[in-house]
N, C-alpha and C. Protein backbone atom coordinates (compact mmCIF):
# COMPACT_ATOMS: atom_id res chain seq x y z
N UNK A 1 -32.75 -8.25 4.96
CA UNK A 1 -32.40 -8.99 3.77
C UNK A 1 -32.39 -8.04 2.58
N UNK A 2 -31.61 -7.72 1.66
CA UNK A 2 -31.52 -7.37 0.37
C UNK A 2 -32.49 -7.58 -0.83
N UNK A 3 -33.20 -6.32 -1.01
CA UNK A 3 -33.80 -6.42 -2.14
C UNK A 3 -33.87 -6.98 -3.27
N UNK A 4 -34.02 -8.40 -3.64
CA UNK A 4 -33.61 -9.04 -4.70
C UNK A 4 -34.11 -8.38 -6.19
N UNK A 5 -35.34 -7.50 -6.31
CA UNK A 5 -35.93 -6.64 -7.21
C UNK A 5 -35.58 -6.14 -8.55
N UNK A 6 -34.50 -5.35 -8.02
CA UNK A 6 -33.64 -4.94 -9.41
C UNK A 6 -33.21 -5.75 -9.81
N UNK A 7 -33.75 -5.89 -11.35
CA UNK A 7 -32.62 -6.77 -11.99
C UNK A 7 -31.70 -6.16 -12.77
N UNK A 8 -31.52 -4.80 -12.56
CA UNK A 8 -30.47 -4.06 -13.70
C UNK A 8 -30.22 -2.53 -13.02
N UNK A 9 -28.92 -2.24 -12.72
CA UNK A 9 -28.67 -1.35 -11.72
C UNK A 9 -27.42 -0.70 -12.81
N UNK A 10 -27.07 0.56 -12.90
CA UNK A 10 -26.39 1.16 -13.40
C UNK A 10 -25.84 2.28 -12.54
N UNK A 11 -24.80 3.03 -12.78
CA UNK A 11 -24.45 3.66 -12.19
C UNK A 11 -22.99 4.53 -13.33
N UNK A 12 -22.28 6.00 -12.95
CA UNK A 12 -21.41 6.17 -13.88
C UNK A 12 -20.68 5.47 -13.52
N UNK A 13 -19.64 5.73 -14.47
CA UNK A 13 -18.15 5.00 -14.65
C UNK A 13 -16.91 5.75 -14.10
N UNK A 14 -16.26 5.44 -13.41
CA UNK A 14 -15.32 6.42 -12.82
C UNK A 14 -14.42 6.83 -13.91
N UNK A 15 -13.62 8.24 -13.93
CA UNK A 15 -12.07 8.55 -15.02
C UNK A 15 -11.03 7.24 -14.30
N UNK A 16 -10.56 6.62 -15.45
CA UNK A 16 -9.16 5.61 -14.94
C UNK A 16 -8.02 6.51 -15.77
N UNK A 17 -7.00 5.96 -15.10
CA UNK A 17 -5.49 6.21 -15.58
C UNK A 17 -5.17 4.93 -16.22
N UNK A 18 -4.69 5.14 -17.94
CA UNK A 18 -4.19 4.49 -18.76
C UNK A 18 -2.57 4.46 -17.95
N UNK A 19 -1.96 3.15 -19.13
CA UNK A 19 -0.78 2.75 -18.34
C UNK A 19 -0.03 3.84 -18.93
N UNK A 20 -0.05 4.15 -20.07
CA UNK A 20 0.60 5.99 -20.61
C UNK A 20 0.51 7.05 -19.56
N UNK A 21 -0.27 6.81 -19.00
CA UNK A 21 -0.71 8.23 -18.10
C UNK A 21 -1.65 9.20 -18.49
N UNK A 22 -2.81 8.97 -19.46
CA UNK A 22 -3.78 9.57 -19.67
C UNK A 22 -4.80 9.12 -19.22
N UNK A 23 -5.91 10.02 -18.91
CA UNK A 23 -6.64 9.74 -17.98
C UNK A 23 -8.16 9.80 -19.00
N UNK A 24 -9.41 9.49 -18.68
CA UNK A 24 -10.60 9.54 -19.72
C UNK A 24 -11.45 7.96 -18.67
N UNK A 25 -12.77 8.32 -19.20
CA UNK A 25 -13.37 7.25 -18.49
C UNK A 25 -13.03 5.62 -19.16
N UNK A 26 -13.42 5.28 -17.79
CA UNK A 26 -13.20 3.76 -18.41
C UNK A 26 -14.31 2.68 -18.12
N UNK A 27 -15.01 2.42 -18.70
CA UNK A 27 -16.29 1.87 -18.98
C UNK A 27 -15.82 0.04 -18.08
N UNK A 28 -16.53 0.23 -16.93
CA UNK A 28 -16.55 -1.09 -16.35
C UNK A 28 -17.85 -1.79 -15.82
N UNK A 29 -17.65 -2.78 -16.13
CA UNK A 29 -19.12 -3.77 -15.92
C UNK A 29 -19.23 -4.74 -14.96
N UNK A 30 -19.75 -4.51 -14.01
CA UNK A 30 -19.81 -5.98 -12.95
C UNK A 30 -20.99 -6.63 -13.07
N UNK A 31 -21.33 -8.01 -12.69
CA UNK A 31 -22.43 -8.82 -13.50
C UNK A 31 -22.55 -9.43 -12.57
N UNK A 32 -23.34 -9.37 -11.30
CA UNK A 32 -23.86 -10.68 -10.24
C UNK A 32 -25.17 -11.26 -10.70
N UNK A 33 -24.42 -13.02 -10.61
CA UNK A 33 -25.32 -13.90 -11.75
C UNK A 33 -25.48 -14.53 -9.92
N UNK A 34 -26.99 -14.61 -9.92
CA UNK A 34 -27.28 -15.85 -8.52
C UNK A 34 -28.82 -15.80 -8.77
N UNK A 35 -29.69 -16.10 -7.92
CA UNK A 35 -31.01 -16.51 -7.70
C UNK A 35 -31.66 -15.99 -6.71
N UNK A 36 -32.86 -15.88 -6.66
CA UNK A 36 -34.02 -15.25 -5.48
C UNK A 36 -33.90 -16.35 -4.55
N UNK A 37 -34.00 -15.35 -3.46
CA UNK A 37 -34.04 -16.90 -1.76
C UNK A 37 -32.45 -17.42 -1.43
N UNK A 38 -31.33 -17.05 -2.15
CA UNK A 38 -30.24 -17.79 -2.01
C UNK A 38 -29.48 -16.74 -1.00
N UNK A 39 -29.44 -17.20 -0.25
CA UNK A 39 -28.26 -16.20 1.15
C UNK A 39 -27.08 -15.79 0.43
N UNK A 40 -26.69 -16.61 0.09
CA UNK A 40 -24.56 -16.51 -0.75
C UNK A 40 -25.14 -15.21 -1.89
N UNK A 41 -26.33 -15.15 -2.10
CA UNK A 41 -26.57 -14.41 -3.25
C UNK A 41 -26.71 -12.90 -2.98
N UNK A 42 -27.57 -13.07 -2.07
CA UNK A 42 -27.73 -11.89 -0.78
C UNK A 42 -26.45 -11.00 -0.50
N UNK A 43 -25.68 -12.25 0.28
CA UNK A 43 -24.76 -11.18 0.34
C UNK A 43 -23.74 -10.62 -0.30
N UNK A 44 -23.73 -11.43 -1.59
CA UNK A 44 -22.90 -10.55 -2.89
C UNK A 44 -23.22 -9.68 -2.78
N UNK A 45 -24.77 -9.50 -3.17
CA UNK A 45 -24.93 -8.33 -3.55
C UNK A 45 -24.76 -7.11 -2.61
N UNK A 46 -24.74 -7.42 -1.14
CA UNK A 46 -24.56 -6.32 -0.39
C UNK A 46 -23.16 -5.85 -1.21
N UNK A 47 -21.70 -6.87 -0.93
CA UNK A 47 -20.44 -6.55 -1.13
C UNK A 47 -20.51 -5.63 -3.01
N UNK A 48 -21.19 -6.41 -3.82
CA UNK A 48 -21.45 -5.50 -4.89
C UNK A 48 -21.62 -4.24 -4.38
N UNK A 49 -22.82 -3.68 -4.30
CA UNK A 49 -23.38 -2.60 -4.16
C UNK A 49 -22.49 -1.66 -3.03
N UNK A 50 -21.70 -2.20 -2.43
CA UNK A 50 -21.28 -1.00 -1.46
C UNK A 50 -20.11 -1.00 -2.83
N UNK A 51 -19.05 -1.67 -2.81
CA UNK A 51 -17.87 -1.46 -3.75
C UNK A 51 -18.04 -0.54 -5.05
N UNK A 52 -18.83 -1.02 -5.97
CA UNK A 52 -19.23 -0.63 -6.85
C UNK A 52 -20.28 0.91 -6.74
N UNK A 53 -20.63 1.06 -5.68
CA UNK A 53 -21.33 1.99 -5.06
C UNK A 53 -20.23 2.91 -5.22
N UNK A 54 -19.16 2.76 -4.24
CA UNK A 54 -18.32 3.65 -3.74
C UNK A 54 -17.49 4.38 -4.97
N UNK A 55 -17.32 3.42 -5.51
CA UNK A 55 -16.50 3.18 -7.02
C UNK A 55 -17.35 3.90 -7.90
N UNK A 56 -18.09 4.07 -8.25
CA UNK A 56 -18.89 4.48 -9.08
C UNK A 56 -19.07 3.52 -10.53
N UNK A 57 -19.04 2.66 -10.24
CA UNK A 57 -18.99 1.49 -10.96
C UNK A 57 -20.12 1.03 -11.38
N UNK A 58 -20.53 0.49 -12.44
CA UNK A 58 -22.23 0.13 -13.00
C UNK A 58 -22.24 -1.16 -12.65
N UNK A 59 -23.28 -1.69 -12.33
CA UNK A 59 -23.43 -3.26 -11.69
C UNK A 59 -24.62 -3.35 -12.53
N UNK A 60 -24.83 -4.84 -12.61
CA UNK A 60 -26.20 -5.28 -12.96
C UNK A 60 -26.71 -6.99 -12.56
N UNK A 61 -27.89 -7.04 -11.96
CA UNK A 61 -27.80 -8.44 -11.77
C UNK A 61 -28.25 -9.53 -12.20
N UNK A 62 -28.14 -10.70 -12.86
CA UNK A 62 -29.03 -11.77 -13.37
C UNK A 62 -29.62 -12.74 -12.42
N UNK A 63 -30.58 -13.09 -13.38
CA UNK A 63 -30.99 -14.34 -12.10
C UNK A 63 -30.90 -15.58 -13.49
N UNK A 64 -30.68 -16.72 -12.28
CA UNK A 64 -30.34 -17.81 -13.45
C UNK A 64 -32.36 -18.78 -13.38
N UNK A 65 -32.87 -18.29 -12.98
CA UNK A 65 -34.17 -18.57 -12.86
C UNK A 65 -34.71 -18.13 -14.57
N UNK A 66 -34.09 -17.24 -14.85
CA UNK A 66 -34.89 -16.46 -15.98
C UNK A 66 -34.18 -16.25 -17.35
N UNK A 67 -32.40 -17.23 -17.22
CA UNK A 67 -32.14 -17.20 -18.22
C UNK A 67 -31.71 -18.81 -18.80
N UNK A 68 -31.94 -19.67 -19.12
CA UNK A 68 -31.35 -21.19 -19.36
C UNK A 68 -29.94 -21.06 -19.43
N UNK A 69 -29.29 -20.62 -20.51
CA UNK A 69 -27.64 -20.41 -20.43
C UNK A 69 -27.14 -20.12 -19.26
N UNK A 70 -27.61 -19.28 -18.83
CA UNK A 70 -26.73 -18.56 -17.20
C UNK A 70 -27.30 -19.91 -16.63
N UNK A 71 -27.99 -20.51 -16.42
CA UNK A 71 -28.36 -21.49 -15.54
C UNK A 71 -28.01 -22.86 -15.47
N UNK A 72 -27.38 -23.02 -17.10
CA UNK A 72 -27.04 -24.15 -17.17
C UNK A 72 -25.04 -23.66 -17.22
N UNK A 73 -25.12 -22.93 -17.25
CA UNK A 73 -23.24 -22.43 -17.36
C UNK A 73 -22.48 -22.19 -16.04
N UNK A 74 -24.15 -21.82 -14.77
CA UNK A 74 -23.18 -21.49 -13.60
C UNK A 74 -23.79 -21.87 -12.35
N UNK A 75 -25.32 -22.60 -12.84
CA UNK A 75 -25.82 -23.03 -11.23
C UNK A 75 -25.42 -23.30 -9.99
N UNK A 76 -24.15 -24.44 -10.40
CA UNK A 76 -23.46 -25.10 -9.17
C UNK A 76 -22.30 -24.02 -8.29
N UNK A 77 -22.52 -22.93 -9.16
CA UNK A 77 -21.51 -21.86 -8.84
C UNK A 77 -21.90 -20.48 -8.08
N UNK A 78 -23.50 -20.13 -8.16
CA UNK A 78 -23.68 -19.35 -7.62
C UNK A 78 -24.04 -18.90 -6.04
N UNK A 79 -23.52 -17.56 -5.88
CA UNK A 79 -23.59 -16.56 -6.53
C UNK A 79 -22.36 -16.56 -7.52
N UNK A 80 -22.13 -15.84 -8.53
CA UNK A 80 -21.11 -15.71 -9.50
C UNK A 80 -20.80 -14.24 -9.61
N UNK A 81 -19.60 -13.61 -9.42
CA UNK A 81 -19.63 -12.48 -10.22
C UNK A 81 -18.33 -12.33 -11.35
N UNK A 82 -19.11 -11.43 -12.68
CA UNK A 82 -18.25 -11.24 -13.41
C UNK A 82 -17.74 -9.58 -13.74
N UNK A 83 -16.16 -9.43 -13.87
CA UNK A 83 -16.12 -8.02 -14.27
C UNK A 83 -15.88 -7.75 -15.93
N UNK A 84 -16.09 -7.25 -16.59
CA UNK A 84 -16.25 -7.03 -17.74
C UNK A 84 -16.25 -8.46 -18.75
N UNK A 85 -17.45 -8.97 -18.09
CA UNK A 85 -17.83 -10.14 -18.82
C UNK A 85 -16.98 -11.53 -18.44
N UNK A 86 -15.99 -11.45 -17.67
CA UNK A 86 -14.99 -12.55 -16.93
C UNK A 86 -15.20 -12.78 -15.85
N UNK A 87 -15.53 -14.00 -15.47
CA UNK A 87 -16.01 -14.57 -13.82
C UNK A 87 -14.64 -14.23 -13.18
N UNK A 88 -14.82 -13.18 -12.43
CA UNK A 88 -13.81 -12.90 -10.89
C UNK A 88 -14.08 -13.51 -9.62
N UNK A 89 -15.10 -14.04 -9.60
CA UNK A 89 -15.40 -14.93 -8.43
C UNK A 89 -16.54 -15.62 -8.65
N UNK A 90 -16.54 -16.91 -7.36
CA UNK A 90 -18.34 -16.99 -6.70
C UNK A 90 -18.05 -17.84 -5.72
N UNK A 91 -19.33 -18.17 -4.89
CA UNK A 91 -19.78 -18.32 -3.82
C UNK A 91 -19.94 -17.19 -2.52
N UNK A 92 -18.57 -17.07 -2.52
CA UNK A 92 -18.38 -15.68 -1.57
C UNK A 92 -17.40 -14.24 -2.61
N UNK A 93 -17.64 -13.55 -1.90
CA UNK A 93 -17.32 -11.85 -2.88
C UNK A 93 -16.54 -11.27 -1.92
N UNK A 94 -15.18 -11.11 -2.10
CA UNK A 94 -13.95 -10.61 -0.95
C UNK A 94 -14.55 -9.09 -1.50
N UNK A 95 -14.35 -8.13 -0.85
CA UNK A 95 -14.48 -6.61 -0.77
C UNK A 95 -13.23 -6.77 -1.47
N UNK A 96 -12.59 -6.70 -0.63
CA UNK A 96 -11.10 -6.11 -1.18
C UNK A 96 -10.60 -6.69 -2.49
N UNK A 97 -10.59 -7.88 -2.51
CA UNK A 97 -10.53 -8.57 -4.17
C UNK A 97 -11.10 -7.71 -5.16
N UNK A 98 -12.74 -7.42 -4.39
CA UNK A 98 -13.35 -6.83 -6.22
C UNK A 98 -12.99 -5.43 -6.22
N UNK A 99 -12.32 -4.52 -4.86
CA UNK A 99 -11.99 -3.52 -5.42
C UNK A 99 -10.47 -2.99 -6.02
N UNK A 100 -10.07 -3.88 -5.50
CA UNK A 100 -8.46 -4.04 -6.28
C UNK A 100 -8.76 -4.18 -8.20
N UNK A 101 -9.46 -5.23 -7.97
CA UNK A 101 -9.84 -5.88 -9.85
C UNK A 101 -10.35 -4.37 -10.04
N UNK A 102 -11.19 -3.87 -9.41
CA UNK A 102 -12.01 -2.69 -10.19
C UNK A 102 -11.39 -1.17 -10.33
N UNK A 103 -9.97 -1.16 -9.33
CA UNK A 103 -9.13 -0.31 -9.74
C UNK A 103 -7.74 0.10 -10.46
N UNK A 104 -7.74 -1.43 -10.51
CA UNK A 104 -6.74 -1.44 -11.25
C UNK A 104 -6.29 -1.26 -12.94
């Protein structure tokens, strides 16, 4: 089972290609919002952490136990993930979905 522990995981940011064709980092944020004990939550975070792993992508995770807003904005929804502050999914976390969103 997955370390539910961290609640804040960082990592660098990969160089992206602008639609010009210049290249420079590009600051991206993934946000898995779920709860301790929840399986669906679990295994986000595996699919997080390898993608975002690979990617070099900064992740971080909430728990809705510890914040009222997140809890009252997405309970019935989690796990949730968001990429730069925009829900891209929840319940289940396609690999390939979040790494398409995260390279594009």
């Amino acid at each position: 089972m997955a370390d539910m522990s961290p609640l804040f995981r960082r990592k660098a940011a990969p160089a992206a290609v602008a639609a010009d064709g210049a290249t420079g980092p590009r600051e991206r944020l993934v946000t898995l919002i779920g709860k301790p004990g929840c399986h669906l939550c679990d295994d986000a975070q595996e699919v997080v952490d390898k993608v975002c792993g690979e990617l070099g992508v900064p992740w971080e995770r909430k728990d809705i136990t510890e914040d009222k807003d997140l809890h009252d904005q997405y309970w019935e929804q989690i796990p949730v993930v968001l990429v730069d502050g925009e829900q891209h999914t929840f319940w289940r976390v396609d690999e390939a979905r979040l790494r398409k969103e995260l390279t594009e």
